[in-house]
C-alpha atoms as a PDB file:
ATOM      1  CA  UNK A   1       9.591  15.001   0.961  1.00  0.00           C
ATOM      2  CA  UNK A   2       6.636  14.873   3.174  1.00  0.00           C
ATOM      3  CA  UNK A   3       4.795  17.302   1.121  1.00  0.00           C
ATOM      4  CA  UNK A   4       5.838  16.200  -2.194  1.00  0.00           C
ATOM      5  CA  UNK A   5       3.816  12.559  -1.290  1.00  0.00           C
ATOM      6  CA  UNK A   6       1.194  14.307   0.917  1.00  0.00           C
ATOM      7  CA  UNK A   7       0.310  15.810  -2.991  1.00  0.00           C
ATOM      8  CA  UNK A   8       1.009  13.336  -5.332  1.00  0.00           C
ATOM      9  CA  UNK A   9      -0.955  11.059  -3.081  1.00  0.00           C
ATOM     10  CA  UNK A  10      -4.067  13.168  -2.888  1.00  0.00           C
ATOM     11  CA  UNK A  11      -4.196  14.784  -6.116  1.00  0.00           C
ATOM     12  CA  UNK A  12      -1.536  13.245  -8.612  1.00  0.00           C
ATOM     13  CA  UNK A  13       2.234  13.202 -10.038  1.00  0.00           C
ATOM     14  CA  UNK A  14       0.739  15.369 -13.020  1.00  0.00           C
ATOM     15  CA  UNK A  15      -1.084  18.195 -11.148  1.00  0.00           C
ATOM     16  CA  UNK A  16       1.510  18.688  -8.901  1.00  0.00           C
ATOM     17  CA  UNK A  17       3.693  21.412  -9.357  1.00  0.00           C
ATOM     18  CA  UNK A  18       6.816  22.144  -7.891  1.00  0.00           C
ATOM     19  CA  UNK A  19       5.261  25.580  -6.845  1.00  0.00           C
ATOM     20  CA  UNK A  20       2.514  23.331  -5.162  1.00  0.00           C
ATOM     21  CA  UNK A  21       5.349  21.482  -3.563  1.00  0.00           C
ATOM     22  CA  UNK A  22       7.069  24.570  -2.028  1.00  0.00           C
ATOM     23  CA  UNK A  23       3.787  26.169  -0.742  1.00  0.00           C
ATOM     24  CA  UNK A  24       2.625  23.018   1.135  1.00  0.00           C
ATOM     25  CA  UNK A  25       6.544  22.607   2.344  1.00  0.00           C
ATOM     26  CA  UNK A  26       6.725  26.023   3.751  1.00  0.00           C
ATOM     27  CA  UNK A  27      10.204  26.521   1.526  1.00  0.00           C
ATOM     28  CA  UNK A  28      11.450  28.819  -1.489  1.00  0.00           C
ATOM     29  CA  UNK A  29      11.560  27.357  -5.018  1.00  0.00           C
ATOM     30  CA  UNK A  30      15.717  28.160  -5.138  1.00  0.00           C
ATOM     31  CA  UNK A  31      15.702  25.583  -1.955  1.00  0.00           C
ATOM     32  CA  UNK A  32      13.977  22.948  -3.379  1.00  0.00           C
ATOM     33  CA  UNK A  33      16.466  23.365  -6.391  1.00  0.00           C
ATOM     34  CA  UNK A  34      19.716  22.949  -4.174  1.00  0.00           C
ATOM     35  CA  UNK A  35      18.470  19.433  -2.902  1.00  0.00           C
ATOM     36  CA  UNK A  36      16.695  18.384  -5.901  1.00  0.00           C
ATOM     37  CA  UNK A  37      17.229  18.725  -9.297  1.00  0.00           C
ATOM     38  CA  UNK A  38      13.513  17.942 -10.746  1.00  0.00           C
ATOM     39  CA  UNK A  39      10.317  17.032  -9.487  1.00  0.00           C
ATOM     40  CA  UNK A  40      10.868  13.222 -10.653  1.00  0.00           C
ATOM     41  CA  UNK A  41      13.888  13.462  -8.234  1.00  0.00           C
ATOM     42  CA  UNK A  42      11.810  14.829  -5.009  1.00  0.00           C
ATOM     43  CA  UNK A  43       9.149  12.064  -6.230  1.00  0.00           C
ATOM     44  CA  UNK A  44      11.763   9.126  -6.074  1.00  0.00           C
ATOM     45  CA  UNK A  45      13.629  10.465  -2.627  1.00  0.00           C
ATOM     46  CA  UNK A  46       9.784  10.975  -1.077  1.00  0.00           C
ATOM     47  CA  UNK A  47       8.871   7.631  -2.274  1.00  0.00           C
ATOM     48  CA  UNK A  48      11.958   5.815  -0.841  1.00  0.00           C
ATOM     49  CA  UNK A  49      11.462   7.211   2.296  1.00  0.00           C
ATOM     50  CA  UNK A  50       7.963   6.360   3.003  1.00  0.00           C
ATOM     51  CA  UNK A  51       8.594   2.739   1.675  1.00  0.00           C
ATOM     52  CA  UNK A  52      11.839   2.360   4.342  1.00  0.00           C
ATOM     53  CA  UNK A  53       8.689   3.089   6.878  1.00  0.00           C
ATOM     54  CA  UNK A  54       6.112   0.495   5.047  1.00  0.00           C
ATOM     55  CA  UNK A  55       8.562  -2.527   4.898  1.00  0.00           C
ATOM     56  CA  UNK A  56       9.673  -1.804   8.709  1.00  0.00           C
ATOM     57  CA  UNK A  57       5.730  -2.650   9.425  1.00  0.00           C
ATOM     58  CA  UNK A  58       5.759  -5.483   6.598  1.00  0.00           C
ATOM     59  CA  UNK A  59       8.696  -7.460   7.809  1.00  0.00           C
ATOM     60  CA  UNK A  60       7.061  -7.022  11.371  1.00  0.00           C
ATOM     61  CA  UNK A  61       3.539  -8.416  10.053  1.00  0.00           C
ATOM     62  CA  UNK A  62       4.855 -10.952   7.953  1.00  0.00           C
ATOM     63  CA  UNK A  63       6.771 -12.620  10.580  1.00  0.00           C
ATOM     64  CA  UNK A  64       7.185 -16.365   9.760  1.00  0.00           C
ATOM     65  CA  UNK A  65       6.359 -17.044  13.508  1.00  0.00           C
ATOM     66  CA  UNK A  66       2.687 -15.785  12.759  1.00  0.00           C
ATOM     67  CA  UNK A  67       0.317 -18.091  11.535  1.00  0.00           C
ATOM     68  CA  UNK A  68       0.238 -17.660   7.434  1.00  0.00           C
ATOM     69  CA  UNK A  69      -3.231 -16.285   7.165  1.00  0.00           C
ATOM     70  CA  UNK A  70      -2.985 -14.527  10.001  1.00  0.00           C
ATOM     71  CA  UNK A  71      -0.332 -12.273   7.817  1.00  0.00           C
ATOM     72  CA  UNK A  72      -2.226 -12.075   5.265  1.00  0.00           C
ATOM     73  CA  UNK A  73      -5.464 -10.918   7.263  1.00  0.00           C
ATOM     74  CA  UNK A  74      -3.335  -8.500   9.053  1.00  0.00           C
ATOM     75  CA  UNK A  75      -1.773  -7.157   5.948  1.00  0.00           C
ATOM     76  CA  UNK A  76      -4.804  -6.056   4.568  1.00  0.00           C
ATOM     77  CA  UNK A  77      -6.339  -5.114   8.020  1.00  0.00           C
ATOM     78  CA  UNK A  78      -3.180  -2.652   8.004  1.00  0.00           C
ATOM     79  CA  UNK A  79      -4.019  -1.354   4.846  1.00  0.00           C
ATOM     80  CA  UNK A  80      -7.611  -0.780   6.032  1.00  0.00           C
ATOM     81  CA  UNK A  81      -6.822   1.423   9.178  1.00  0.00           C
ATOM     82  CA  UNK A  82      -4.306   3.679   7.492  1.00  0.00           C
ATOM     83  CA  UNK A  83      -6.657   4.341   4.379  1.00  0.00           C
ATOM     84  CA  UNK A  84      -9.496   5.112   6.791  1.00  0.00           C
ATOM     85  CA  UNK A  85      -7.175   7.529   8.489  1.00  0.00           C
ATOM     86  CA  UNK A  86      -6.291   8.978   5.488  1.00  0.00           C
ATOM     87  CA  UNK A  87     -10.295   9.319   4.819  1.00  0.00           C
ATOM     88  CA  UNK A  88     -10.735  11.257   7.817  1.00  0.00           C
ATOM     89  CA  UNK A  89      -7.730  13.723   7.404  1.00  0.00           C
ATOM     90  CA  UNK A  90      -8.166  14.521   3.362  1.00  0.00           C
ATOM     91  CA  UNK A  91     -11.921  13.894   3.412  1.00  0.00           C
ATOM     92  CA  UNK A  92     -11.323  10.940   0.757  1.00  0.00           C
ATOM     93  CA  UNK A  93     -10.315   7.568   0.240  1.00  0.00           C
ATOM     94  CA  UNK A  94      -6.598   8.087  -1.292  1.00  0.00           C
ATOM     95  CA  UNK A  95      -5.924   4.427  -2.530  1.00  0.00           C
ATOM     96  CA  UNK A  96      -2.382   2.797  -2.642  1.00  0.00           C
ATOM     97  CA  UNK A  97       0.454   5.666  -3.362  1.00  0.00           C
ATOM     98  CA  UNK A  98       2.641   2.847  -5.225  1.00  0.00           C
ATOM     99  CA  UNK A  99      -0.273   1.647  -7.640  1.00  0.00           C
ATOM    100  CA  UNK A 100      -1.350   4.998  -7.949  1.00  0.00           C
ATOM    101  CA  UNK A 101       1.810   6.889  -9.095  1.00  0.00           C
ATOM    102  CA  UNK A 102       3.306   3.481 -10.588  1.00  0.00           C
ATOM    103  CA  UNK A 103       0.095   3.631 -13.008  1.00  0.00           C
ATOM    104  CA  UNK A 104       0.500   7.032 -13.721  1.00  0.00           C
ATOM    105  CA  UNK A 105       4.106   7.687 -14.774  1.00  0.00           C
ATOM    106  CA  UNK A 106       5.012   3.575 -16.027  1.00  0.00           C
ATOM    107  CA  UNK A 107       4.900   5.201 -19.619  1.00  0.00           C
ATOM    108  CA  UNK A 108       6.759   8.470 -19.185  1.00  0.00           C
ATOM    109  CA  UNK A 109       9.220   8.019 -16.265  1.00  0.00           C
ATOM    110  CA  UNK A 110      11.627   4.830 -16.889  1.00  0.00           C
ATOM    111  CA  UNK A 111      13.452   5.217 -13.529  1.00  0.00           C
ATOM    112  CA  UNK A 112      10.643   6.010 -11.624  1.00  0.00           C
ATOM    113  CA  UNK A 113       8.919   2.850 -12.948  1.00  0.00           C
ATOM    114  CA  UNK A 114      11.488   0.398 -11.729  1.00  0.00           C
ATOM    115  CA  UNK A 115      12.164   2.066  -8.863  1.00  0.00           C
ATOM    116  CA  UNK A 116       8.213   1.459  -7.818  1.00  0.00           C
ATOM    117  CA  UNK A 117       8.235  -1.949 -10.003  1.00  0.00           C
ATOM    118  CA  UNK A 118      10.552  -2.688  -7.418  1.00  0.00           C
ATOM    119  CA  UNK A 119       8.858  -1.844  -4.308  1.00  0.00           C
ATOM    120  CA  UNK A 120       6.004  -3.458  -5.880  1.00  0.00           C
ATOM    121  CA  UNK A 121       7.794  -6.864  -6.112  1.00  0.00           C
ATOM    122  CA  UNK A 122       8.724  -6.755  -2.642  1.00  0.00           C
ATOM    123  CA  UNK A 123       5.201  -7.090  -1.692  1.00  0.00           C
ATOM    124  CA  UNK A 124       4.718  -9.463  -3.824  1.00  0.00           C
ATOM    125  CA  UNK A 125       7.180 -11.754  -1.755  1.00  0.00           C
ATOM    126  CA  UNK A 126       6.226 -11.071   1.397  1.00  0.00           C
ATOM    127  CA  UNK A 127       2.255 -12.267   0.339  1.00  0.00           C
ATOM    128  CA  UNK A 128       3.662 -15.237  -2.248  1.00  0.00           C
ATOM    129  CA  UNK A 129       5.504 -17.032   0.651  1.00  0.00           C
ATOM    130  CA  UNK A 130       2.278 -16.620   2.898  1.00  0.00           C
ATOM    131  CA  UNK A 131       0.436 -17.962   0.408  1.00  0.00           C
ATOM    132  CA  UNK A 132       2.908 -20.897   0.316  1.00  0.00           C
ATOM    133  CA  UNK A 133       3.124 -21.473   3.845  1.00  0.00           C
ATOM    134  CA  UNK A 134      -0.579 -21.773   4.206  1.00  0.00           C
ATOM    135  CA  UNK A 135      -1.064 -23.903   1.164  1.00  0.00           C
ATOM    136  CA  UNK A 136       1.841 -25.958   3.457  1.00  0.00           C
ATOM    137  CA  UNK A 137      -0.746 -26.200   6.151  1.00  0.00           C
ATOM    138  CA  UNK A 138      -2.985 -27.086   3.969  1.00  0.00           C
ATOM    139  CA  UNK A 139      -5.205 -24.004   4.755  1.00  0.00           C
ATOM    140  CA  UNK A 140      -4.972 -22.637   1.217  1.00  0.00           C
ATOM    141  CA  UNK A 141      -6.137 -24.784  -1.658  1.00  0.00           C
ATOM    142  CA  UNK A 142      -3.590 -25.215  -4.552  1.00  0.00           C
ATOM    143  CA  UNK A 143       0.310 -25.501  -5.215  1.00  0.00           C
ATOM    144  CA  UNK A 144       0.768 -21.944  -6.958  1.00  0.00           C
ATOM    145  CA  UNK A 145       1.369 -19.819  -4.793  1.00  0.00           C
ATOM    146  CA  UNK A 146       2.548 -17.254  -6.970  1.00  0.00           C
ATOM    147  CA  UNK A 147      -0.765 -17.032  -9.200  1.00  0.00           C
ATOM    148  CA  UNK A 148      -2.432 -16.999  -5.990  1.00  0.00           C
ATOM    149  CA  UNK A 149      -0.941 -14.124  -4.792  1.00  0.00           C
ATOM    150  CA  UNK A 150      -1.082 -12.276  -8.056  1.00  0.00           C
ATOM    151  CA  UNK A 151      -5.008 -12.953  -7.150  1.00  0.00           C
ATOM    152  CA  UNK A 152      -4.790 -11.263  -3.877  1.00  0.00           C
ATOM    153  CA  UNK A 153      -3.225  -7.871  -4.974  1.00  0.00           C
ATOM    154  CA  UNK A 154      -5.538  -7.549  -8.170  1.00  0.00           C
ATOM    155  CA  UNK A 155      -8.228  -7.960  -5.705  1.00  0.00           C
ATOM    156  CA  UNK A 156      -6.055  -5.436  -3.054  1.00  0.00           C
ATOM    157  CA  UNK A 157      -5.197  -3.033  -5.519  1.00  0.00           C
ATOM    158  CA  UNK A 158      -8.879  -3.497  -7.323  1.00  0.00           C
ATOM    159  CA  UNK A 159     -10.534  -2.497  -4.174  1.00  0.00           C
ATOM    160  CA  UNK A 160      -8.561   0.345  -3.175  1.00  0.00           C
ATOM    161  CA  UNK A 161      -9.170   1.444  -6.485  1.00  0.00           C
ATOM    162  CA  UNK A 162     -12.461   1.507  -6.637  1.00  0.00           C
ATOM    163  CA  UNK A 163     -12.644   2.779  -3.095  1.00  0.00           C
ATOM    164  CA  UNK A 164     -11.037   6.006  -4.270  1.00  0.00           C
ATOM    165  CA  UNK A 165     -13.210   6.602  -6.991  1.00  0.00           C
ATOM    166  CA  UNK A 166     -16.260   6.031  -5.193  1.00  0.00           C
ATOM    167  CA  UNK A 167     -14.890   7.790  -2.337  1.00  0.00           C
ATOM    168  CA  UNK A 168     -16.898   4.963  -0.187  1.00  0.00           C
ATOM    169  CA  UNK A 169     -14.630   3.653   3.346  1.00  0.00           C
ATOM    170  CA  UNK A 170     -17.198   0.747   3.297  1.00  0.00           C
ATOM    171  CA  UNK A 171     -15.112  -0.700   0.274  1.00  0.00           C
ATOM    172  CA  UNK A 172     -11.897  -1.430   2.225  1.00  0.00           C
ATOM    173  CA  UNK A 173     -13.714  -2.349   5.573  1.00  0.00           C
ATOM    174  CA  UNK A 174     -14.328  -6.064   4.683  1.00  0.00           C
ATOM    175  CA  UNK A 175     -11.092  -6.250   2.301  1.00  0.00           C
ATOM    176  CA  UNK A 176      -9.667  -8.910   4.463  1.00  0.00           C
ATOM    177  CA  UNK A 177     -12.333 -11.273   5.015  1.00  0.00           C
ATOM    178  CA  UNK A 178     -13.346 -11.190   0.848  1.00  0.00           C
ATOM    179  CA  UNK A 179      -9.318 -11.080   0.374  1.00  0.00           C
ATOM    180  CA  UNK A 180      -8.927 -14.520   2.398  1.00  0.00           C
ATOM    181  CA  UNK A 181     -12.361 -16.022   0.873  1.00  0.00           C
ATOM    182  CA  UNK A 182     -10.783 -15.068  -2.822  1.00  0.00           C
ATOM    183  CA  UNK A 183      -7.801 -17.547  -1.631  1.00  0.00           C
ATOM    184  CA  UNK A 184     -10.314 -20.213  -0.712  1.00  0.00           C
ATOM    185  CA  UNK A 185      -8.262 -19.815   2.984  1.00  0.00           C
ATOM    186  CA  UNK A 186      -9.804 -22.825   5.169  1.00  0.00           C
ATOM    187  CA  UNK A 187     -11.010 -22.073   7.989  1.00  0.00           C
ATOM    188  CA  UNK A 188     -10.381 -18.832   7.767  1.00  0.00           C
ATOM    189  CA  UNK A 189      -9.389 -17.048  11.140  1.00  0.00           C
ATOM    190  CA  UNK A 190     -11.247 -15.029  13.366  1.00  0.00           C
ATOM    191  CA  UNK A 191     -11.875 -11.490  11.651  1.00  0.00           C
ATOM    192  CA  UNK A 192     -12.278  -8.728  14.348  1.00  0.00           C
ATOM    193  CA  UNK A 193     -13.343  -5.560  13.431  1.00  0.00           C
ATOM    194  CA  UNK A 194     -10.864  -2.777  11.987  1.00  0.00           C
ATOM    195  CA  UNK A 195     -12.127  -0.910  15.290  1.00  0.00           C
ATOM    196  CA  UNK A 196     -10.773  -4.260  17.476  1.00  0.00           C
ATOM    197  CA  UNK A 197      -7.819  -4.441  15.535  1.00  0.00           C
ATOM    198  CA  UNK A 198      -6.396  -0.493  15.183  1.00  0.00           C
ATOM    199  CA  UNK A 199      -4.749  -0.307  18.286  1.00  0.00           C
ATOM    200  CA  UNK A 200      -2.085  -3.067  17.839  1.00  0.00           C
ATOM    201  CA  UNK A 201      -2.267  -1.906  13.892  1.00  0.00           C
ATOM    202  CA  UNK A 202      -1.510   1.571  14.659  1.00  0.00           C
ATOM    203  CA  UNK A 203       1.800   0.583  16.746  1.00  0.00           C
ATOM    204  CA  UNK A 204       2.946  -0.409  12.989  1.00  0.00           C
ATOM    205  CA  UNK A 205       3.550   3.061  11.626  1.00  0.00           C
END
């Protein structure tokens, strides 16, 4: 499973083969075949398994007890750290592994679409009621939430985007300050460096 999202992450679902798969796994092809019955399969299991691991972190930074835009800051500071990490390992900025396969297959693999539509949705929440808290608190301009959130991931997943095909860090390194300015977010909190803020991020696996 590891492998499987190691390469669909850094290459994509299309150019990965199950050969490619086995190699990086360190396993025969007939093994892969008694657990898994197509690569779609492996894709969905892998998938699942990394997103159990995300939404442990999420529910942890999204917290209700934490002030609203301090979620949101430390959301995309989160974000940040592990793409940078990913930078130095693969020697390129990766992007989001939702958007990325979620883009690629929405058109060819029905399950696999809702299955990430789903995952997808889930983040949505978490940032929507965020958004609605701080609008609460008057720290957020506006009463739609939703459309403001909406905002903030076409800005999130816009940036990681175009991190990846520029292949430039510098892109994600201000995401959260530019993500809470999008939102209008007054006064916006303190912003400490990605290089402040990786230790307590990194305890968020």
């Amino acid at each position: 499973m590891n492998a499987a999202h190691d390469l669909i992450w850094e290459y994509s679902y299309g150019a990965v083969t199950v050969d490619a798969i086995c190699a990086r796994a360190r396993v025969k092809k007939g093994s892969f075949y008694y657990f898994f019955a197509s690569k779609s399969e492996l894709a969905s299991v892998a998938i699942e398994s990394w997103w159990i691991e995300r939404e442990t972190a999420m529910r942890e930074i999204f917290r209700k007890t934490v002030p609203p835009l301090e979620r949101i800051r430390n959301y995309l500071d989160f974000v940040a750290v592990r793409q940078l990490e990913s930078y130095r390992t693969a020697g390129h900025m990766l992007g989001c592994p939702l958007h990325a396969l979620a883009a690629e297959i929405c058109t060819q693999d029905e399950p696999l679409r809702s299955q990430l539509h789903g995952m997808l949705n889930g983040l949505r929440a978490y940032v929507e009621q965020a958004v609605r808290d701080a609008q609460a608190l008057g720290e957020i301009p506006g009463t739609d939430a939703k459309a403001k959130a909406n905002s903030l991931l076409a800005f999130y997943v816009g940036a990681l985007v175009q991190a990846r095909i520029s292949n430039d860090p510098d892109l994600v390194e201000s995401m959260s300050r530019n993500g809470l300015e999008l939102l209008g977010a007054k006064p916006v909190p303190p912003v400490a460096t990605l290089a402040e803020t990786r230790p307590s991020l990194a305890t968020l696996s």
